[in-house]
C-alpha atoms as a PDB file:
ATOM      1  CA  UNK A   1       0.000   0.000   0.000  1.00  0.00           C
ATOM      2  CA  UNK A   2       1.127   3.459  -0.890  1.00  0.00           C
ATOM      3  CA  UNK A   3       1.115   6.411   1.423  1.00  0.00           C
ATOM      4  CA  UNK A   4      -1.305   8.278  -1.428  1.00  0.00           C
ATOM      5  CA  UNK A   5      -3.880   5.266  -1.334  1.00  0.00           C
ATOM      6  CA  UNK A   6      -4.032   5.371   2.788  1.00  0.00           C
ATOM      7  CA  UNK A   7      -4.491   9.018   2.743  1.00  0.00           C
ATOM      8  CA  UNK A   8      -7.439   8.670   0.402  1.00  0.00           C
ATOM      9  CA  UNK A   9      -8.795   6.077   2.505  1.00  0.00           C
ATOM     10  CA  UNK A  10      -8.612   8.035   5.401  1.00  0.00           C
ATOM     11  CA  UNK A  11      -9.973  10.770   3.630  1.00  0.00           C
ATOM     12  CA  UNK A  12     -12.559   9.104   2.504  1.00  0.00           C
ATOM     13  CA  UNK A  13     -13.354   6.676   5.275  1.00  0.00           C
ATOM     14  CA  UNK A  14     -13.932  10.279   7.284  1.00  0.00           C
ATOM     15  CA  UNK A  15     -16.201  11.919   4.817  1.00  0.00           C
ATOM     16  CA  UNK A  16     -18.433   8.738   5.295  1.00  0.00           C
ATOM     17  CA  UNK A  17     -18.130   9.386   9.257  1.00  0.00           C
ATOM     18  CA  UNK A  18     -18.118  13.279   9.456  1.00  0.00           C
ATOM     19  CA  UNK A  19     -21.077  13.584   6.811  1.00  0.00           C
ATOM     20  CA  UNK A  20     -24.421  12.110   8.872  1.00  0.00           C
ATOM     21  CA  UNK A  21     -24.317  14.638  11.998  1.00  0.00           C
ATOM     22  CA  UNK A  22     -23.989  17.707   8.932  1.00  0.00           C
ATOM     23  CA  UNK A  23     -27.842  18.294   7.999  1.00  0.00           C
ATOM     24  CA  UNK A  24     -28.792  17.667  12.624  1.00  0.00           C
ATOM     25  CA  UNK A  25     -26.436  19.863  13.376  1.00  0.00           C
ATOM     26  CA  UNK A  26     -27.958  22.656  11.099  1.00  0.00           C
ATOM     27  CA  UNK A  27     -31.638  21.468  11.439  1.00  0.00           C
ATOM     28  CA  UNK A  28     -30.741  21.768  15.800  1.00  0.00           C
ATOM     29  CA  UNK A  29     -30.190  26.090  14.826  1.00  0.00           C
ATOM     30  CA  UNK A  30     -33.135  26.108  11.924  1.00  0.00           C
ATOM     31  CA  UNK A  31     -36.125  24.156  13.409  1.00  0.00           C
ATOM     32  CA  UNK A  32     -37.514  24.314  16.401  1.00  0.00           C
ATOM     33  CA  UNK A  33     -39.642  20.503  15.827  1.00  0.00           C
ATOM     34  CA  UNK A  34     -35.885  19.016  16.062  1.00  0.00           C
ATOM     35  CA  UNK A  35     -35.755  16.921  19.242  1.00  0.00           C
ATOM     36  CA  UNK A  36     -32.585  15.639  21.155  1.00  0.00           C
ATOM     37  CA  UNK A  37     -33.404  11.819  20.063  1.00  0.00           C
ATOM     38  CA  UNK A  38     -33.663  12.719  16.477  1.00  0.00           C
ATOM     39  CA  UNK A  39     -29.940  14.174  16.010  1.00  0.00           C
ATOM     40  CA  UNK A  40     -28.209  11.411  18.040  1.00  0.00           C
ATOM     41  CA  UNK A  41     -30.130   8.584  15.928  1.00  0.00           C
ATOM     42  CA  UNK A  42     -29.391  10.326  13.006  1.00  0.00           C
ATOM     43  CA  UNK A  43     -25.505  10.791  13.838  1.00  0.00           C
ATOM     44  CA  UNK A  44     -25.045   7.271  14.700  1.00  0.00           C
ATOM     45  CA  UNK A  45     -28.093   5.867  12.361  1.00  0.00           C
ATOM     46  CA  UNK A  46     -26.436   7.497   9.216  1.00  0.00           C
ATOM     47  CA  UNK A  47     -22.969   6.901  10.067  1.00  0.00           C
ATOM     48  CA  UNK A  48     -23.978   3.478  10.386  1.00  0.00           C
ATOM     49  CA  UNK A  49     -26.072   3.082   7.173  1.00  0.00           C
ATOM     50  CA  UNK A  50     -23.442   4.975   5.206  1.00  0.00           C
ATOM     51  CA  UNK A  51     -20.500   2.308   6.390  1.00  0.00           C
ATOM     52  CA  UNK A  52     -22.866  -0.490   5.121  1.00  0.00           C
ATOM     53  CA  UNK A  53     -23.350   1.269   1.681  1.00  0.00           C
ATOM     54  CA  UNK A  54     -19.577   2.024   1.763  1.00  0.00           C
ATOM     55  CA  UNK A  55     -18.631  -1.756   2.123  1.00  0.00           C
ATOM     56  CA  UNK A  56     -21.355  -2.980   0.265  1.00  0.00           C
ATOM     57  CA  UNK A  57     -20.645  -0.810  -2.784  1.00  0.00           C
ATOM     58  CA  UNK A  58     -17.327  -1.690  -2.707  1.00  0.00           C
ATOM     59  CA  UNK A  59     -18.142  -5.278  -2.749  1.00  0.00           C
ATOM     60  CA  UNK A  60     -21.012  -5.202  -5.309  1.00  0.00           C
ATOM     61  CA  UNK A  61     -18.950  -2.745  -8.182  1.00  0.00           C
ATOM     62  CA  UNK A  62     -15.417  -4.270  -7.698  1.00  0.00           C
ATOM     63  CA  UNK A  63     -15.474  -7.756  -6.058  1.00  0.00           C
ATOM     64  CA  UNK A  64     -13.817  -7.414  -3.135  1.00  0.00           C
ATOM     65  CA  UNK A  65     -12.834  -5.060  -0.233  1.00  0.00           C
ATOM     66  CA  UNK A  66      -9.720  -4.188   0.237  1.00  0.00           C
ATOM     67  CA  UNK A  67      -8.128  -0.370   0.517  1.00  0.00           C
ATOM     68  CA  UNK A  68      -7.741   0.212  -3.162  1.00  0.00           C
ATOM     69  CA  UNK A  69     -11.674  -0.367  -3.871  1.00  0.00           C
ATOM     70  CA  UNK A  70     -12.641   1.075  -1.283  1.00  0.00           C
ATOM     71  CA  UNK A  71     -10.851   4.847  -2.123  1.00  0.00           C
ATOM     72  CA  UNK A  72     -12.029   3.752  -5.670  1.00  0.00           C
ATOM     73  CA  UNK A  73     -15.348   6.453  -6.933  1.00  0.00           C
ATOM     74  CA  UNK A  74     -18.072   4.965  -6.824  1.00  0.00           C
ATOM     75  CA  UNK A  75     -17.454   3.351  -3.173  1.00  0.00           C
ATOM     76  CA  UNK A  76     -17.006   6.602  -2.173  1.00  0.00           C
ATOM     77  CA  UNK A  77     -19.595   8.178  -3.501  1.00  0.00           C
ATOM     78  CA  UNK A  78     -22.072   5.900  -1.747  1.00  0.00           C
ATOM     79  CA  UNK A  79     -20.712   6.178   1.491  1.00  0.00           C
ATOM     80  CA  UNK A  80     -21.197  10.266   0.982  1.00  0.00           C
ATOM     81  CA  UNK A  81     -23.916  10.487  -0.248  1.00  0.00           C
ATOM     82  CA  UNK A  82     -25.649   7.799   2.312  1.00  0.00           C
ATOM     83  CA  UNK A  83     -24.235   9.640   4.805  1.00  0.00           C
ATOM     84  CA  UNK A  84     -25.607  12.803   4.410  1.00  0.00           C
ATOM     85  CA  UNK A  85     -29.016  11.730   3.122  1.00  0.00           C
ATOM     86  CA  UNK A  86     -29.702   9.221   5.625  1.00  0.00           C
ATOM     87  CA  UNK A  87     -28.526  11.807   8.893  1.00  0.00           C
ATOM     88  CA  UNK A  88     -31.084  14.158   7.285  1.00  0.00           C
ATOM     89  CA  UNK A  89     -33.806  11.900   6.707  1.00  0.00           C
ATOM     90  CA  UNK A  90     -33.492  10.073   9.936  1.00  0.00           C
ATOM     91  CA  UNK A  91     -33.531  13.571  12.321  1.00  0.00           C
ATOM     92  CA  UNK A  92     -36.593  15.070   9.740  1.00  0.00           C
ATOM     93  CA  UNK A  93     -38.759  11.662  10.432  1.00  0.00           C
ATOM     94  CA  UNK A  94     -38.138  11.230  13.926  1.00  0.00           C
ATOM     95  CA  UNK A  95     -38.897  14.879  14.582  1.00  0.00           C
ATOM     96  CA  UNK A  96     -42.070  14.524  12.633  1.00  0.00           C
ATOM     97  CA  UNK A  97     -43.205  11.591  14.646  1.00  0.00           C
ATOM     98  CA  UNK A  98     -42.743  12.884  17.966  1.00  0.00           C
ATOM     99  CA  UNK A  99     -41.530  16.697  17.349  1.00  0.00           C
ATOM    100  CA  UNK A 100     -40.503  19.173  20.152  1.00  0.00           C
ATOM    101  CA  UNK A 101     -41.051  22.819  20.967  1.00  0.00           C
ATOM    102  CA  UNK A 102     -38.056  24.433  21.454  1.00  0.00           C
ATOM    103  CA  UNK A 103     -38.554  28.273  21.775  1.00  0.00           C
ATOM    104  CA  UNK A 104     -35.123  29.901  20.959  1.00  0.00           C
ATOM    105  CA  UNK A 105     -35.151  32.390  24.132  1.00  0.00           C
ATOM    106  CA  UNK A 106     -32.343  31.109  25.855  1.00  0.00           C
ATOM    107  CA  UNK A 107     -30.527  31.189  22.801  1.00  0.00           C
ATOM    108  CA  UNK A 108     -31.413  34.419  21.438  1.00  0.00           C
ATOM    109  CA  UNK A 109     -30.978  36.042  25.354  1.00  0.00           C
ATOM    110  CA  UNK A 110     -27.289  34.778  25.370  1.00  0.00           C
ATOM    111  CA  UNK A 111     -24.819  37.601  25.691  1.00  0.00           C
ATOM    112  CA  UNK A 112     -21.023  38.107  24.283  1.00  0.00           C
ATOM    113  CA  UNK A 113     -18.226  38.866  26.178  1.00  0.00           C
ATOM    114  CA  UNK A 114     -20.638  39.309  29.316  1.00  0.00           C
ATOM    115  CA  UNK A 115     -22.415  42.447  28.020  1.00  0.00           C
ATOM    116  CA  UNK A 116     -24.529  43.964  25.871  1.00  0.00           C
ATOM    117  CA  UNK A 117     -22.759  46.043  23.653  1.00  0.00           C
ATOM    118  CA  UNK A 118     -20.039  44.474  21.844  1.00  0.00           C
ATOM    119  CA  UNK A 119     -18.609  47.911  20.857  1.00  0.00           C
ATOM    120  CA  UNK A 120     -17.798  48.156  24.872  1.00  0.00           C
ATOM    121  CA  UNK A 121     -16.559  44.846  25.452  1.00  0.00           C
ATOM    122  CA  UNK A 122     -12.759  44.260  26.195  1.00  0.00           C
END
């Protein structure tokens, strides 16, 4: 194995990890239905699901798994793209079945540097 073909690996085995918790974390700042449940299911739920389409890819389009097929395109592609999708789809559903109410205030009354006008602030 060649240093190049480990550092895509790694590259790409962390693009499968790192993409699931991506559309939570936003949805936790844009929607207030988002509950706490939702974005750990979907960060561990789509990391899984996107590892399985990784491997399973890999398997299906080359014939075997090894680190060379697995950095190959379309392996990675699947993981990605099963990674993000699934995170997304996993936090919207679960939200939708059992949603919360989260209100904002305690996010919006948070303060910067211990005051309230940043001009002032040291």
């Amino acid at each position: 194995l060649t240093h190049s073909c480990l550092t895509f690996f790694f590259s790409d085995f962390a693009g499968t990890i790192i993409g699931a918790p991506v559309v939570p974390i936003i949805l936790t700042v844009l929607w207030r239905k988002l509950t706490n449940v939702a974005v750990l299911t979907a960060c561990l739920g789509g990391t899984a699901f996107a590892v399985i389409a990784w491997l399973v890819t890999c398997r299906y389009y080359y014939g075997s798994l090894n680190v060379t097929n697995l950095v190959a395109s379309y392996s990675s592609l699947a993981g990605s793209t099963v990674s993000l999708g699934s995170g997304g789809i996993i936090s919207v559903v679960l939200s939708l079945i059992k949603p919360d109410d989260y209100d904002f205030t305690s996010t919006r009354s948070s303060e910067y540097c211990g005051c309230e006008d940043l001009r002032t602030c040291n």
